[in-house]
N, C-alpha and C. Protein backbone atom coordinates (compact mmCIF):
# COMPACT_ATOMS: atom_id res chain seq x y z
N UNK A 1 0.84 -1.18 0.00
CA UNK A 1 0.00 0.00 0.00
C UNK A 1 0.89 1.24 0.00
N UNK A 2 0.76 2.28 -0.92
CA UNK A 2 0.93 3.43 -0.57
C UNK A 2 1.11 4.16 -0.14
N UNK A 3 1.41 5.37 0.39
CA UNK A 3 1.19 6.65 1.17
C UNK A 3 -0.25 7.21 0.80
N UNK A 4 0.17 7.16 -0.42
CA UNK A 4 -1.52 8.20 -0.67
C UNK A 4 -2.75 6.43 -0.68
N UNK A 5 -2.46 5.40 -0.23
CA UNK A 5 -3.38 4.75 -0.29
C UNK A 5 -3.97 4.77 1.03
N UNK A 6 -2.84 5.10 2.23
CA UNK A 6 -3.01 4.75 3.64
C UNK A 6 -3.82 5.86 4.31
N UNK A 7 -3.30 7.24 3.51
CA UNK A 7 -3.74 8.35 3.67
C UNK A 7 -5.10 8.66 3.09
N UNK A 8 -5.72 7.67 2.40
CA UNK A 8 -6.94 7.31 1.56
C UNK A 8 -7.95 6.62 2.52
N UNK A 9 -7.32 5.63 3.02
CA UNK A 9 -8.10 4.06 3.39
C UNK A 9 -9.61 4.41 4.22
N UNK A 10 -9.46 5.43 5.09
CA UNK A 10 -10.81 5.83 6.04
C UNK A 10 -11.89 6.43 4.59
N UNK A 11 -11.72 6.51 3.36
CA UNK A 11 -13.09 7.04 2.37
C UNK A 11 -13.16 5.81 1.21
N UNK A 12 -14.63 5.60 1.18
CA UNK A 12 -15.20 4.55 0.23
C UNK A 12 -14.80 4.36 -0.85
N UNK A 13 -14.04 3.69 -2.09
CA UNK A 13 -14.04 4.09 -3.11
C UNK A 13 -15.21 4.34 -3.78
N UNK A 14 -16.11 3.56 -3.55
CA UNK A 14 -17.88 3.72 -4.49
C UNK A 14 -18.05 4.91 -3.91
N UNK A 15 -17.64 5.36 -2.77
CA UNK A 15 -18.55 7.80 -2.29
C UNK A 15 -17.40 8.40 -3.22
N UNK A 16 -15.93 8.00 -3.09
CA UNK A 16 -15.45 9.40 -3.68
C UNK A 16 -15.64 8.59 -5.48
N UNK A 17 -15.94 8.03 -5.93
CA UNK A 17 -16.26 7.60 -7.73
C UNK A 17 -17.90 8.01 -7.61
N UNK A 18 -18.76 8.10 -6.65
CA UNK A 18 -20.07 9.18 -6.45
C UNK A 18 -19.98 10.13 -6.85
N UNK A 19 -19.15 11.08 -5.59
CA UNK A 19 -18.99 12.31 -5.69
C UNK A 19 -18.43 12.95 -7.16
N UNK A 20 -17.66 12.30 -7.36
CA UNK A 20 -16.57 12.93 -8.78
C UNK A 20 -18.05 12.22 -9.74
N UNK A 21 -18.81 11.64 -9.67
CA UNK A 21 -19.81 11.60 -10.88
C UNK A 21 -20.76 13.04 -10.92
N UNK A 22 -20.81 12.95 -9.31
CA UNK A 22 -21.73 13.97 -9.43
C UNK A 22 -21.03 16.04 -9.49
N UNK A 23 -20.13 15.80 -9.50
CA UNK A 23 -19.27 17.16 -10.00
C UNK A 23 -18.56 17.37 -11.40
N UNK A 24 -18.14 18.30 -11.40
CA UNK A 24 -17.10 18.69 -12.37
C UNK A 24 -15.53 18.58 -12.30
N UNK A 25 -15.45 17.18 -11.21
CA UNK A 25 -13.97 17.18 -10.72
C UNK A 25 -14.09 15.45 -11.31
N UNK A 26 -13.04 14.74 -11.78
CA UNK A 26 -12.37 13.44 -12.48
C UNK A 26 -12.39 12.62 -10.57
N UNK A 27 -12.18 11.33 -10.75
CA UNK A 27 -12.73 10.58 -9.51
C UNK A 27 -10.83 10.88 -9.67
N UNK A 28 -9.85 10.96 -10.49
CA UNK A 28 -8.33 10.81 -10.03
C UNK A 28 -8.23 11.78 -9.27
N UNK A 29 -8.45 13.41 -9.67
CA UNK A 29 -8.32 14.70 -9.28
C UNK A 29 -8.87 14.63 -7.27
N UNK A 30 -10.13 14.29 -7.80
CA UNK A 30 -10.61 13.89 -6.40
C UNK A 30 -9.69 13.53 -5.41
N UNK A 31 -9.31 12.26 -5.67
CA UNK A 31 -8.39 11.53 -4.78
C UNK A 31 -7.14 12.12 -4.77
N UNK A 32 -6.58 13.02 -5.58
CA UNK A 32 -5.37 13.61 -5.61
C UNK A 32 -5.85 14.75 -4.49
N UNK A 33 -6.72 15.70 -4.44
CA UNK A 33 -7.30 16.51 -3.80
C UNK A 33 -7.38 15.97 -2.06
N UNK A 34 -8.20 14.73 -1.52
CA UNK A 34 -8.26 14.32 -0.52
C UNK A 34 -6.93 13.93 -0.18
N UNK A 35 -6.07 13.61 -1.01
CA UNK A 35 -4.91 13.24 -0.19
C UNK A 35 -3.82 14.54 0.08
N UNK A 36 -3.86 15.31 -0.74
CA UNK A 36 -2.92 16.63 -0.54
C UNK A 36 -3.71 17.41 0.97
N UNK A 37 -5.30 17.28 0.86
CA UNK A 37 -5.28 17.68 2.38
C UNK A 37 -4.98 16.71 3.23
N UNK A 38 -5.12 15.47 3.55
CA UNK A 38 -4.31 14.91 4.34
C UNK A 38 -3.00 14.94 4.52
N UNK A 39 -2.10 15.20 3.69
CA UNK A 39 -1.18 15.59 3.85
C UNK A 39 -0.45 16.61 4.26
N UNK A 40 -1.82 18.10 4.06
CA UNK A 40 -1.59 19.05 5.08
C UNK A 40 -1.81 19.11 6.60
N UNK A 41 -2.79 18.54 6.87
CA UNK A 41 -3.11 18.14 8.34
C UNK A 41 -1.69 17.12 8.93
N UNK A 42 -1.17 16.43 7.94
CA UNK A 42 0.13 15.43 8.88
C UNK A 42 0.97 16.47 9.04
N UNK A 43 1.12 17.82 7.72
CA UNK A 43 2.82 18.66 8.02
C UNK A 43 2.27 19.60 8.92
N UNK A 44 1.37 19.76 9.00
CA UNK A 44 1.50 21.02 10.16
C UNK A 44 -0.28 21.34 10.30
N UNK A 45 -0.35 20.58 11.81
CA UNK A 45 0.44 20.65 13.05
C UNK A 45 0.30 19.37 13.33
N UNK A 46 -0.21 18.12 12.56
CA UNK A 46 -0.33 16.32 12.75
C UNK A 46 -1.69 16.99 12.79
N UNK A 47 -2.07 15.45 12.44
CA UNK A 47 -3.31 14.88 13.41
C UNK A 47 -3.78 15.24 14.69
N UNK A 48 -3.16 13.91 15.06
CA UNK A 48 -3.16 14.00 16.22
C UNK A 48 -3.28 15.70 17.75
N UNK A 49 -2.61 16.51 16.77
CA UNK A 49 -2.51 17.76 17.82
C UNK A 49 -3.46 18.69 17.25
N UNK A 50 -3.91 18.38 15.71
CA UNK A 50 -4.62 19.26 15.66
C UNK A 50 -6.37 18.96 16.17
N UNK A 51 -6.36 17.48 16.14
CA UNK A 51 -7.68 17.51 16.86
C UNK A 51 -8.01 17.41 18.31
N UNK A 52 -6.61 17.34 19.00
CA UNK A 52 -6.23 18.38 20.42
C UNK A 52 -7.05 19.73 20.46
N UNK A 53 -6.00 20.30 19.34
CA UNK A 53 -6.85 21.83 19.77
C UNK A 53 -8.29 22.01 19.12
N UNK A 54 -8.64 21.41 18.42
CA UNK A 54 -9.88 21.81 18.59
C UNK A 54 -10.93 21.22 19.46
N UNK A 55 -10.56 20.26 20.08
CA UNK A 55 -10.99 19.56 21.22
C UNK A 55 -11.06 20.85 22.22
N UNK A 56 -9.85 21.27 22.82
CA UNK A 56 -9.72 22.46 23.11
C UNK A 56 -10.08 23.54 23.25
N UNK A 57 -10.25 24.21 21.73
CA UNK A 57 -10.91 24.91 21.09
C UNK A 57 -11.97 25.50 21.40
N UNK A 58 -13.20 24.78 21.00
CA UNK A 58 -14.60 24.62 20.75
C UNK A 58 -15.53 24.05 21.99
N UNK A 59 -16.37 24.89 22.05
CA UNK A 59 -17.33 24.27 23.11
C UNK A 59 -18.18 23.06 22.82
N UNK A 60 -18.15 22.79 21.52
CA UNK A 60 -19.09 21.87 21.20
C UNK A 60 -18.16 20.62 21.05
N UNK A 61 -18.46 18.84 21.18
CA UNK A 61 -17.29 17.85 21.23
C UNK A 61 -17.49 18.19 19.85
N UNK A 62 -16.02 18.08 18.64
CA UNK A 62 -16.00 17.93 17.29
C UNK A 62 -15.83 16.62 17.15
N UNK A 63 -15.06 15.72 17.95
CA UNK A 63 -15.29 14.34 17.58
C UNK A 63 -16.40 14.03 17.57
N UNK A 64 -16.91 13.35 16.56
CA UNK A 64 -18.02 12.29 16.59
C UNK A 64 -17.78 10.80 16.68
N UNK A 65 -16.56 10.05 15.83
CA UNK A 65 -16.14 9.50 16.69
C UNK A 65 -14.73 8.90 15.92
N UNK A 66 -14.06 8.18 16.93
CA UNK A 66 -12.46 7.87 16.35
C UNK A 66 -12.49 6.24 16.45
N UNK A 67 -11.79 5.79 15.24
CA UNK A 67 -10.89 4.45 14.70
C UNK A 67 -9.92 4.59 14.89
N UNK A 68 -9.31 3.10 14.72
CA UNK A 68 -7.90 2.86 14.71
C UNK A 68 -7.62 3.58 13.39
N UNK A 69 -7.88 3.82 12.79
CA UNK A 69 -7.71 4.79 11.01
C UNK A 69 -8.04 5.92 10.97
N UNK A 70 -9.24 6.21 11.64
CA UNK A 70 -9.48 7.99 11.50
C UNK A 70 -10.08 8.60 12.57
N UNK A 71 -10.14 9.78 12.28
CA UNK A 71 -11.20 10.85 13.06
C UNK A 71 -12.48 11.53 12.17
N UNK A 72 -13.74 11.71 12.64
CA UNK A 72 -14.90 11.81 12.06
C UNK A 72 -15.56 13.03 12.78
N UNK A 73 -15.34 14.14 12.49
CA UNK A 73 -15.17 15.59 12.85
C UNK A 73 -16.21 15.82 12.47
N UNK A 74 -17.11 16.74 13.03
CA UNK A 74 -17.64 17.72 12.77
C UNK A 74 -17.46 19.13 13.39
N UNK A 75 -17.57 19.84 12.57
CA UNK A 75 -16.52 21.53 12.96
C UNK A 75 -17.10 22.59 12.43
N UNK A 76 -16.76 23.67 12.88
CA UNK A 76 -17.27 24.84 12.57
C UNK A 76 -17.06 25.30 11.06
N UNK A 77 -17.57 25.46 10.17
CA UNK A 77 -17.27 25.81 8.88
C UNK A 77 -16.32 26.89 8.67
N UNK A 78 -15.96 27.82 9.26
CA UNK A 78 -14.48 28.00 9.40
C UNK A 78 -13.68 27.42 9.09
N UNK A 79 -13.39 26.06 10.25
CA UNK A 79 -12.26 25.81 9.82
C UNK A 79 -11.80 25.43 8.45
N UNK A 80 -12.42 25.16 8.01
CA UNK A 80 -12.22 24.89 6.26
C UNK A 80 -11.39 25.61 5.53
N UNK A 81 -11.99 26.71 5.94
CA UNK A 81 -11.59 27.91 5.02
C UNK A 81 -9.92 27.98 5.19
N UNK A 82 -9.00 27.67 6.31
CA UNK A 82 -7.72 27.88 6.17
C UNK A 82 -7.11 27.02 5.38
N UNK A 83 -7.70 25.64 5.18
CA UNK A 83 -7.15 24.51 4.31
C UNK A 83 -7.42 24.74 2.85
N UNK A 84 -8.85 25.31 2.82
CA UNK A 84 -9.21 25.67 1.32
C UNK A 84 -7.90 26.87 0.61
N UNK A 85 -7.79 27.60 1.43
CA UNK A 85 -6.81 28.93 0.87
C UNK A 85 -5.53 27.99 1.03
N UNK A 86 -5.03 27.23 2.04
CA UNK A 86 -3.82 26.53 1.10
C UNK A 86 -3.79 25.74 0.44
N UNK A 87 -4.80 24.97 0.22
CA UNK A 87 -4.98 23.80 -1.16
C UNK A 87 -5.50 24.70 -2.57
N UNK A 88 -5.79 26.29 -2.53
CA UNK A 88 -5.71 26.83 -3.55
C UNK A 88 -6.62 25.87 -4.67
N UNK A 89 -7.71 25.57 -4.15
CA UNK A 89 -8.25 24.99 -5.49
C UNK A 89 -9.54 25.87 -6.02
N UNK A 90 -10.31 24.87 -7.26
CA UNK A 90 -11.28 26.13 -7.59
C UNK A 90 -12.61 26.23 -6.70
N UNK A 91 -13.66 26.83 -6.31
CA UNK A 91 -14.90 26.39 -6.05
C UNK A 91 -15.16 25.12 -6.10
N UNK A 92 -15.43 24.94 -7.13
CA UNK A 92 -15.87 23.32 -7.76
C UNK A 92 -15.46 22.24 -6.91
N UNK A 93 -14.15 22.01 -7.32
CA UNK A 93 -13.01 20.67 -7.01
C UNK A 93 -13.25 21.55 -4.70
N UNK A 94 -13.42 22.46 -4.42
CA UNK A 94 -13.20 21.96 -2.85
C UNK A 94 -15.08 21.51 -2.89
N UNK A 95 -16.02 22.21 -3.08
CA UNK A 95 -17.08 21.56 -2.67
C UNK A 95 -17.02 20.18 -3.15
N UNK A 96 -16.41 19.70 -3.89
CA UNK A 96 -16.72 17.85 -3.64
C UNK A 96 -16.08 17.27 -2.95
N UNK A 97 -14.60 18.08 -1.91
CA UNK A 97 -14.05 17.64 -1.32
C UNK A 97 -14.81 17.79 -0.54
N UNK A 98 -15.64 18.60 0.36
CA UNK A 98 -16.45 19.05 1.08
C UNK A 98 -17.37 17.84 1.04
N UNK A 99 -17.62 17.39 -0.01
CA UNK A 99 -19.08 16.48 -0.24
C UNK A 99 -18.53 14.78 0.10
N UNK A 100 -17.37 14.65 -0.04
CA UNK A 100 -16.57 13.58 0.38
C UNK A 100 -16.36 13.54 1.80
N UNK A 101 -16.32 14.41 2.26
CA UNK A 101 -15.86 14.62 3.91
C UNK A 101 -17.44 13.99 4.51
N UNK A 102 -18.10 15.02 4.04
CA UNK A 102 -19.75 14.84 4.59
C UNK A 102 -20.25 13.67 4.53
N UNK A 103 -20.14 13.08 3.38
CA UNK A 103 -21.41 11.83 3.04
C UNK A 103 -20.25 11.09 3.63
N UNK A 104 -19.01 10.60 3.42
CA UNK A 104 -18.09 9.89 4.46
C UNK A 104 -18.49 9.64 5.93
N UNK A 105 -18.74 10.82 6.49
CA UNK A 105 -18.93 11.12 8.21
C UNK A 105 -20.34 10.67 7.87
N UNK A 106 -21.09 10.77 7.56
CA UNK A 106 -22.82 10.83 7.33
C UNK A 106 -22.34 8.70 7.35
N UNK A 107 -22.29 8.52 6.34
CA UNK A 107 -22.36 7.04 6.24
C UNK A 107 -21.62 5.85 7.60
N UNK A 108 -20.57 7.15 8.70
CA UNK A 108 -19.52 6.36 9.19
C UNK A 108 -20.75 6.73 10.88
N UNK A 109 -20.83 7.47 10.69
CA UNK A 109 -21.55 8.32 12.01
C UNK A 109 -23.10 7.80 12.28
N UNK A 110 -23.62 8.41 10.97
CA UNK A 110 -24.71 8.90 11.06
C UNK A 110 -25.25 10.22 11.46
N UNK A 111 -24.14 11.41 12.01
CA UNK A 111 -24.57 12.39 12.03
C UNK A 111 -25.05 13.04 10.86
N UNK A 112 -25.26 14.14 10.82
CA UNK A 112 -25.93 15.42 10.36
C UNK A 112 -25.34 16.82 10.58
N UNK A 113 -25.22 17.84 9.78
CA UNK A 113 -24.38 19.40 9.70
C UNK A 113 -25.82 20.16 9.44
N UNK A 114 -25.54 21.03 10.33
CA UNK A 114 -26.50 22.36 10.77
C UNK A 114 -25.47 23.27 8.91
N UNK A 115 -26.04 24.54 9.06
CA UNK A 115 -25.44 25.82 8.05
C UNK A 115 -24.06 25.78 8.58
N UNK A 116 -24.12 25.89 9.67
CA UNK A 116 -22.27 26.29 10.33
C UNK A 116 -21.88 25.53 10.53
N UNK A 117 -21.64 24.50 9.92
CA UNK A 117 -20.98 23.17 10.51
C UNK A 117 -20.79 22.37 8.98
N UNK A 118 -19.57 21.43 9.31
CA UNK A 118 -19.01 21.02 8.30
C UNK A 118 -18.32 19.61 8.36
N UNK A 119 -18.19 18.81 7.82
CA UNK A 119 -17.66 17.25 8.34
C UNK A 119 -16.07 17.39 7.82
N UNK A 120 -15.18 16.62 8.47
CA UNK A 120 -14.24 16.09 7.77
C UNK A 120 -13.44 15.00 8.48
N UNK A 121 -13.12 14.21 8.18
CA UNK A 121 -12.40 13.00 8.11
C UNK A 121 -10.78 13.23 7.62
N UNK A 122 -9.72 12.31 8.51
CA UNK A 122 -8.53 12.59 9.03
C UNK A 122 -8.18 10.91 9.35
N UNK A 123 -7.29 10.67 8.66
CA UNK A 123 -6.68 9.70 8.65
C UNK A 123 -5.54 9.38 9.34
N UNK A 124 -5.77 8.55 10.28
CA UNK A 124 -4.89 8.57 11.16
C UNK A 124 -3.70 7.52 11.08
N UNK A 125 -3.61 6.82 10.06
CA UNK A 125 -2.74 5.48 9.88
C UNK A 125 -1.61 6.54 8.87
């Protein structure tokens, strides 16, 4: 296995070959996309510390819940926005990343996102 497979393994292949049907983003781009943000969450500040601080953080628990493979977040729609401005991508290609995070947590959870709130998934292997 990979880096970008391990850094993959917590999302469905049948949700993210969904999602990329249902956008204007290629199911490769996709997966190139989910893994460059995982890869920002490992360089700075990890995993692991960053769902410290928002543990921290936030009055509300953001875990929903944790595997030996991931974390299943739900968060203030904020936080997005700092990953979106360094993954520099277009509209398009982040809302299906967005839509990958969600229906991921939705299918793993069963939760649900209010307007201000946002899912994402973090791979912890």
């Amino acid at each position: 296995m990979s880096d970008a497979d391990d850094l993959l393994e917590p999302f469905d292949d049948d949700l993210v070959e969904l999602v990329a049907d249902r956008s204007d983003v290629s199911e490769s781009e996709l997966r190139d996309l989910l893994t460059r943000h995982q890869r920002q969450v490992r360089d700075n500040p990890g995993v692991e510390d960053i769902v410290y601080e928002w543990r921290s953080q936030f009055h509300e628990q953001p875990v929903l819940e944790r595997t030996a493979e991931a974390y299943y977040l739900r968060l203030r729609t904020h936080v997005w926005d700092e990953f979106a401005t360094a993954l520099d991508v277009p509209e398009t290609d982040l809302e299906a990343l967005l839509g990958v995070h969600e229906e991921q947590t939705r299918r793993q959870t069963g939760a649900e996102t209010t307007d201000s709130e946002a899912m994402m998934v973090l791979s912890r292997t």
